[in-house]
C-alpha atoms as a PDB file:
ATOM      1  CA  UNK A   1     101.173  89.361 105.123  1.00  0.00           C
ATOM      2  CA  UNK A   2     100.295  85.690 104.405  1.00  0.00           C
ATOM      3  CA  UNK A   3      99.543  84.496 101.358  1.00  0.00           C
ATOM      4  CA  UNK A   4      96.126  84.895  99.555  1.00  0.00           C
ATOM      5  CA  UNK A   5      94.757  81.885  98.137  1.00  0.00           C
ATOM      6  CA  UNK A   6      92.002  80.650  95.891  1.00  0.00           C
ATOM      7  CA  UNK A   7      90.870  78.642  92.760  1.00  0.00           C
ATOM      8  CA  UNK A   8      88.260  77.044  90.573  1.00  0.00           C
ATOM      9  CA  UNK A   9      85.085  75.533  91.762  1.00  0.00           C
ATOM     10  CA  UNK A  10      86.386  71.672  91.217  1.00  0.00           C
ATOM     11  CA  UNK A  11      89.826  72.233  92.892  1.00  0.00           C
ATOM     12  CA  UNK A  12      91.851  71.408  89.735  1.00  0.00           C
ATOM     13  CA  UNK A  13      92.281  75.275  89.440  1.00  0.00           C
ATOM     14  CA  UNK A  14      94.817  76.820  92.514  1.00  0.00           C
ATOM     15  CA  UNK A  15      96.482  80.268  92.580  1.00  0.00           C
ATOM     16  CA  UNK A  16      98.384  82.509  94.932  1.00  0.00           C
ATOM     17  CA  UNK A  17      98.973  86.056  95.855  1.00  0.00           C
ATOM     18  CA  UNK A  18     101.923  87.280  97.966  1.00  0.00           C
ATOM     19  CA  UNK A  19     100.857  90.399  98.315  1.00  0.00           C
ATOM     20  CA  UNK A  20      97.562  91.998  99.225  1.00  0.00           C
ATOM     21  CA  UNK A  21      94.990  93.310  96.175  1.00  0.00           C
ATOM     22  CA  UNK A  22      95.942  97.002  94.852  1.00  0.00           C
ATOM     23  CA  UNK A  23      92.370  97.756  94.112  1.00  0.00           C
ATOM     24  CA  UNK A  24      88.812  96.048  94.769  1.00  0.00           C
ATOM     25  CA  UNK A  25      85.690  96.548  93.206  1.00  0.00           C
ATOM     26  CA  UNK A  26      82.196  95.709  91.399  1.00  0.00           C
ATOM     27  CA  UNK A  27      82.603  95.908  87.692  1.00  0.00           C
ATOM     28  CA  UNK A  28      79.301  96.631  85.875  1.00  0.00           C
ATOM     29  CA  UNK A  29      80.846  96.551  81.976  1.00  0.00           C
ATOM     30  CA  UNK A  30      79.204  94.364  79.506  1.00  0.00           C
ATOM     31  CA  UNK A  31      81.819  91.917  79.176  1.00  0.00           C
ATOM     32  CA  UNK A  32      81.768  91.155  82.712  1.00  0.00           C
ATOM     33  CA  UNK A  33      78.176  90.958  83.037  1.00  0.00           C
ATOM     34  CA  UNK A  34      77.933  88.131  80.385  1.00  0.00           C
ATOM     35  CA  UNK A  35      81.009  86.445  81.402  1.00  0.00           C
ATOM     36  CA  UNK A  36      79.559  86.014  85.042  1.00  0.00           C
ATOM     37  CA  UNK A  37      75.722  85.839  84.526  1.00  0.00           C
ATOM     38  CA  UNK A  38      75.789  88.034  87.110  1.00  0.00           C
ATOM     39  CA  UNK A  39      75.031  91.804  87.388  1.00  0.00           C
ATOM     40  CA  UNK A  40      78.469  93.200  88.480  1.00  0.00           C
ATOM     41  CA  UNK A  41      81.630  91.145  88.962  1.00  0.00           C
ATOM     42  CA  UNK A  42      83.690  91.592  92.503  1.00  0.00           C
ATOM     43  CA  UNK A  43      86.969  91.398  91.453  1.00  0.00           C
ATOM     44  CA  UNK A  44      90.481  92.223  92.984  1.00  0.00           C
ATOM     45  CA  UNK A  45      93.415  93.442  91.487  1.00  0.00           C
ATOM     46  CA  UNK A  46      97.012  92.389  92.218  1.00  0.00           C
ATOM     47  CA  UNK A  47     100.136  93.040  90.775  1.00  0.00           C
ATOM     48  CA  UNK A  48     101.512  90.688  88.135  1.00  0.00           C
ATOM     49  CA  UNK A  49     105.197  89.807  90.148  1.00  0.00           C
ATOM     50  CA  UNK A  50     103.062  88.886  92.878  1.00  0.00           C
ATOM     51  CA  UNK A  51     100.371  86.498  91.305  1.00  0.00           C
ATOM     52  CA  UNK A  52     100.967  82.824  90.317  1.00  0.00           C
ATOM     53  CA  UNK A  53      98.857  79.510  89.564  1.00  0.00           C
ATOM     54  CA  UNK A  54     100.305  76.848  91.529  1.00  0.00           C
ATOM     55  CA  UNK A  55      98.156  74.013  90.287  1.00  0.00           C
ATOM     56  CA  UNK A  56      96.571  73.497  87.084  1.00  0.00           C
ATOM     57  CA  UNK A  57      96.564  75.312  83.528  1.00  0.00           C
ATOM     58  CA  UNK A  58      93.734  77.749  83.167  1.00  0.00           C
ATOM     59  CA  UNK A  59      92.234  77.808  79.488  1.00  0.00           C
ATOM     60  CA  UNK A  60      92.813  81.839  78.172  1.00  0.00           C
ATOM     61  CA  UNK A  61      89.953  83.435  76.275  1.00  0.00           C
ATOM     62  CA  UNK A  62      90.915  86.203  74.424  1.00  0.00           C
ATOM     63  CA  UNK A  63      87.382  88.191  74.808  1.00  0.00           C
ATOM     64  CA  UNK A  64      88.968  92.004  73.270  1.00  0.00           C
ATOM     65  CA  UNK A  65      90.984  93.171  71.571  1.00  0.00           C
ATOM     66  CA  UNK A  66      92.746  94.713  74.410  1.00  0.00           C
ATOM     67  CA  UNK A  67      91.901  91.761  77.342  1.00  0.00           C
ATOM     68  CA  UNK A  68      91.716  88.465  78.126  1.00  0.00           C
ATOM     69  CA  UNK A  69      90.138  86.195  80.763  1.00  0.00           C
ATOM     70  CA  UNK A  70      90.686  82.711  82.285  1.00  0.00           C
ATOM     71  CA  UNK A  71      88.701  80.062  82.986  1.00  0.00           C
ATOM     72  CA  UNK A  72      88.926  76.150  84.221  1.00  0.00           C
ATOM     73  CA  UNK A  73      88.639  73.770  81.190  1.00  0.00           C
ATOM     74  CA  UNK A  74      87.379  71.489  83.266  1.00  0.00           C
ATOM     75  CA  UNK A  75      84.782  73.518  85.589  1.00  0.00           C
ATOM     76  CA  UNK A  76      84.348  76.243  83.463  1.00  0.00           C
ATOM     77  CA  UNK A  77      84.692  78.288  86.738  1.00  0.00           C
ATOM     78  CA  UNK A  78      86.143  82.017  85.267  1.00  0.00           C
ATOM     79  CA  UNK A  79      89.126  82.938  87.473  1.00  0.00           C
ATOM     80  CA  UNK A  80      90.986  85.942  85.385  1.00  0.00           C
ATOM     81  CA  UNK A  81      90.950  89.520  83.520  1.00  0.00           C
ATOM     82  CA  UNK A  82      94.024  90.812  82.327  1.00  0.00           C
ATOM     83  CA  UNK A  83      95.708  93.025  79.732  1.00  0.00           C
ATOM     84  CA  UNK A  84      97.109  91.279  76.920  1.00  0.00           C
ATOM     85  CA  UNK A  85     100.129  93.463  76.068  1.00  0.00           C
ATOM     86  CA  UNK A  86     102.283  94.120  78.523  1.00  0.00           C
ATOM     87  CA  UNK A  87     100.261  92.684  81.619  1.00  0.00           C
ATOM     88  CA  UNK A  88     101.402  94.009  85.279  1.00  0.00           C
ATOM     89  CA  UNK A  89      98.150  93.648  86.446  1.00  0.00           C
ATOM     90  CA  UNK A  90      95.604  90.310  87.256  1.00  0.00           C
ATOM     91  CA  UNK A  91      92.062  91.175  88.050  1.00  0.00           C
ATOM     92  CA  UNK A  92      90.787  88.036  90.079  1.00  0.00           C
ATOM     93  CA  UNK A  93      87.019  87.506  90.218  1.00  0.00           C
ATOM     94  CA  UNK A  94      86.547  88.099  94.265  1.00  0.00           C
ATOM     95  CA  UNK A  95      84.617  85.187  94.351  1.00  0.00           C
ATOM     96  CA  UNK A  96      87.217  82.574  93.492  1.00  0.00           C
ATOM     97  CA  UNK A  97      89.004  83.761  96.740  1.00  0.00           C
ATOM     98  CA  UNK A  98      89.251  81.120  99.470  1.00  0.00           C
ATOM     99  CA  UNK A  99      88.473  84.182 101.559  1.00  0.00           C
ATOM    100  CA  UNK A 100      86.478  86.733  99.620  1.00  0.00           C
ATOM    101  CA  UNK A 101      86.015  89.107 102.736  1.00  0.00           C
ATOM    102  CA  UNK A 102      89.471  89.694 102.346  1.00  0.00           C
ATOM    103  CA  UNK A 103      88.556  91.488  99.467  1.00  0.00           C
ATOM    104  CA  UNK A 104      85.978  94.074 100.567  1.00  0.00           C
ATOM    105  CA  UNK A 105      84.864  96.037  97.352  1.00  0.00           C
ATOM    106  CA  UNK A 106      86.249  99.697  97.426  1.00  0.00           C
ATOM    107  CA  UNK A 107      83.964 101.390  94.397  1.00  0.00           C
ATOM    108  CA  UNK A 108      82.054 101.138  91.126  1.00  0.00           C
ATOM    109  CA  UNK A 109      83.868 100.620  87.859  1.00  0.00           C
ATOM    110  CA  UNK A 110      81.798 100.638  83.988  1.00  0.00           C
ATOM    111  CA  UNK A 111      78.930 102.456  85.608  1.00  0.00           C
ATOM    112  CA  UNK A 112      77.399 103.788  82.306  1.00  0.00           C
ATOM    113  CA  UNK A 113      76.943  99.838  82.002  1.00  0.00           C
ATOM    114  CA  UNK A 114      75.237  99.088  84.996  1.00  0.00           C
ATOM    115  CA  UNK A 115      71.669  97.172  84.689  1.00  0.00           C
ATOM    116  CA  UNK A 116      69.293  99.807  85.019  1.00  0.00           C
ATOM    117  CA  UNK A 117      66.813  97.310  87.331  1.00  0.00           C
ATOM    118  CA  UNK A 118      70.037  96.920  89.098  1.00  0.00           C
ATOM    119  CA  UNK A 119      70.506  99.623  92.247  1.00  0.00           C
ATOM    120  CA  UNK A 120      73.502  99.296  94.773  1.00  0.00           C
ATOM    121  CA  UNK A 121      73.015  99.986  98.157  1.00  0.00           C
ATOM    122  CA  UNK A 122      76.204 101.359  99.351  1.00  0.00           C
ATOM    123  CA  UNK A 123      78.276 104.309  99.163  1.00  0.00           C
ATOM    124  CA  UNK A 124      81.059 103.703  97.110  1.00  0.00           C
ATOM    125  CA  UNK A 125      82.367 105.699  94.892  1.00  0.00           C
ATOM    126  CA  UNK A 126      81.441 105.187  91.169  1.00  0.00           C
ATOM    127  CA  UNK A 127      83.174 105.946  87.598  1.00  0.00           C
ATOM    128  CA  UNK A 128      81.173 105.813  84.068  1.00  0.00           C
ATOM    129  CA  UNK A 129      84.238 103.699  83.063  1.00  0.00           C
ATOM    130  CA  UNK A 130      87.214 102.515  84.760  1.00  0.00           C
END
């Protein structure tokens, strides 16, 4: 497996994965929704041991009080979702990846929040929460 790369929309932002994602998906939960401006949020999920920025010092919002997410001070480009005890997990937001299709979505998460105008057109399988 090579390593998966990715980063910020200015560049100053750079982070690797030596391992491929444990889960993909669309998240439809609030949070997401207004963190993105978008409708769902593609992310992927690797494990903690196997994540690391290489360049750069995200900024950490603390946006519950059970997560947190990271962003590029200088883009504003939002790059992470994570626990904020005991982390093992990163949640990268799909579209930071240099290759996104090697991220292909698997299901649904936060249904119960999705945007009712909002209708998917796949077949994935979908939860009311995560």
């Amino acid at each position: 497996m090579s390593v998966i790369t990715g980063g910020c929309l200015c560049g100053d932002i750079r982070y690797e994965a030596s391992a491929p994602p444990r889960d993909t998906g669309y998240c439809h939960c609030r949070m997401c929704q207004r963190q993105s401006g978008a409708t769902a949020l593609p992310f992927a999920t690797f494990a903690l041991d196997c994540f690391a920025y290489v360049r750069g010092t995200p900024q950490v919002y603390v946006s519950s009080d059970h997560g947190e997410r990271r962003f590029c001070p200088r883009c504003s480009a939002s790059l992470d979702y994570r626990e904020r005890i005991s982390p093992t997990e990163v949640s990268i937001n799909a579209g930071t990846l240099d290759d996104p299709g090697l991220a292909a979505p698997r299901r649904h998460i936060w249904a119960e929040s999705r945007i009712a105008w909002f209708a998917t057109a796949d077949d994935l399988p979908t939860s009311p929460q995560d």
